[in-house]
Protein backbone atom coordinates (compact mmCIF):
# COMPACT_ATOMS: atom_id res chain seq x y z
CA UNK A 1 -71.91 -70.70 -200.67
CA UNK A 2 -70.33 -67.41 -200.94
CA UNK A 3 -69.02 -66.16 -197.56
CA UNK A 4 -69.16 -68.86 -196.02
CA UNK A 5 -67.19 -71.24 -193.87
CA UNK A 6 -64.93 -73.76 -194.93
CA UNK A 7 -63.56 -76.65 -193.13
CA UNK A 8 -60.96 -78.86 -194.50
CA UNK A 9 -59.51 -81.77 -192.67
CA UNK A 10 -55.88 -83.09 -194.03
CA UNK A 11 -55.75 -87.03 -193.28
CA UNK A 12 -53.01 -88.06 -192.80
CA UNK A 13 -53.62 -91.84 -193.61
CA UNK A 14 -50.63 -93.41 -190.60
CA UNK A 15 -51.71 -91.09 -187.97
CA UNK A 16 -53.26 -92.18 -184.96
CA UNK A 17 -54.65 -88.90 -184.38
CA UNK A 18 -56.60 -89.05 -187.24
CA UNK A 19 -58.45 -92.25 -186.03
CA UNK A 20 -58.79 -90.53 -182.70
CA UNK A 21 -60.22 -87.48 -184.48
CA UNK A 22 -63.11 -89.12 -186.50
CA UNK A 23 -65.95 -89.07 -183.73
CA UNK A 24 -65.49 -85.21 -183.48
CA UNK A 25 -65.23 -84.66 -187.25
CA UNK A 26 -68.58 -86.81 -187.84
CA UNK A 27 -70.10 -84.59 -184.75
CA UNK A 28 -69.04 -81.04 -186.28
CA UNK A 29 -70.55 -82.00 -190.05
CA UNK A 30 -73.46 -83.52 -188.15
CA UNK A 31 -74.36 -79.57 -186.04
CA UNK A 32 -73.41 -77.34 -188.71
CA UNK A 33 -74.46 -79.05 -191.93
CA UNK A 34 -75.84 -76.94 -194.30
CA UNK A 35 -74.23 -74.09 -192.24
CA UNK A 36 -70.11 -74.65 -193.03
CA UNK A 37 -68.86 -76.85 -196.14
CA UNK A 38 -66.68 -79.89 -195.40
CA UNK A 39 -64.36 -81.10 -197.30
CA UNK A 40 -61.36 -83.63 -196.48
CA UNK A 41 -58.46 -83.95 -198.35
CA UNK A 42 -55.10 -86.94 -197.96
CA UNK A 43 -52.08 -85.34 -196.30
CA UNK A 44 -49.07 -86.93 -195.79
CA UNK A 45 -46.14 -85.54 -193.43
CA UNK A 46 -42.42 -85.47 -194.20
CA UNK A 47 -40.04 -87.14 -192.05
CA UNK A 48 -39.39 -84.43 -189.62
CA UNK A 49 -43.40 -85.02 -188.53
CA UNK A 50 -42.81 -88.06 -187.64
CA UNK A 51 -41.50 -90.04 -184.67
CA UNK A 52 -38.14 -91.11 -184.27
CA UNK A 53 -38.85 -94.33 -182.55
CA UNK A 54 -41.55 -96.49 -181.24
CA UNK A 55 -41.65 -94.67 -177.78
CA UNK A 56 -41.69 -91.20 -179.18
């Protein structure tokens, strides 16, 4: 699809906000299929992305 938009969603596979983020990903491929390419692709985040402790 030349000129066209691509979306690409890094999981990162211990993140919470990935879980959290799933209704809205399955909603946006859902309105603009066939409009915008999808793709996802595994991301995972060094040690200064992550929390320090549980309360963090």
């Amino acid at each position: 699809m030349p000129g066209s938009l691509r979306v690409t969603y890094y999981l990162e596979v211990v993140s919470s906000w990935c879980w959290w983020t799933e209704p809205t990903w399955t909603e946006l491929k859902a309105r603009f299929a066939g409009r915008v390419e999808f793709e996802w692709k595994i991301a995972l985040m060094d040690e200064t992305g992550l929390p320090k402790s549980r309360a963090q």
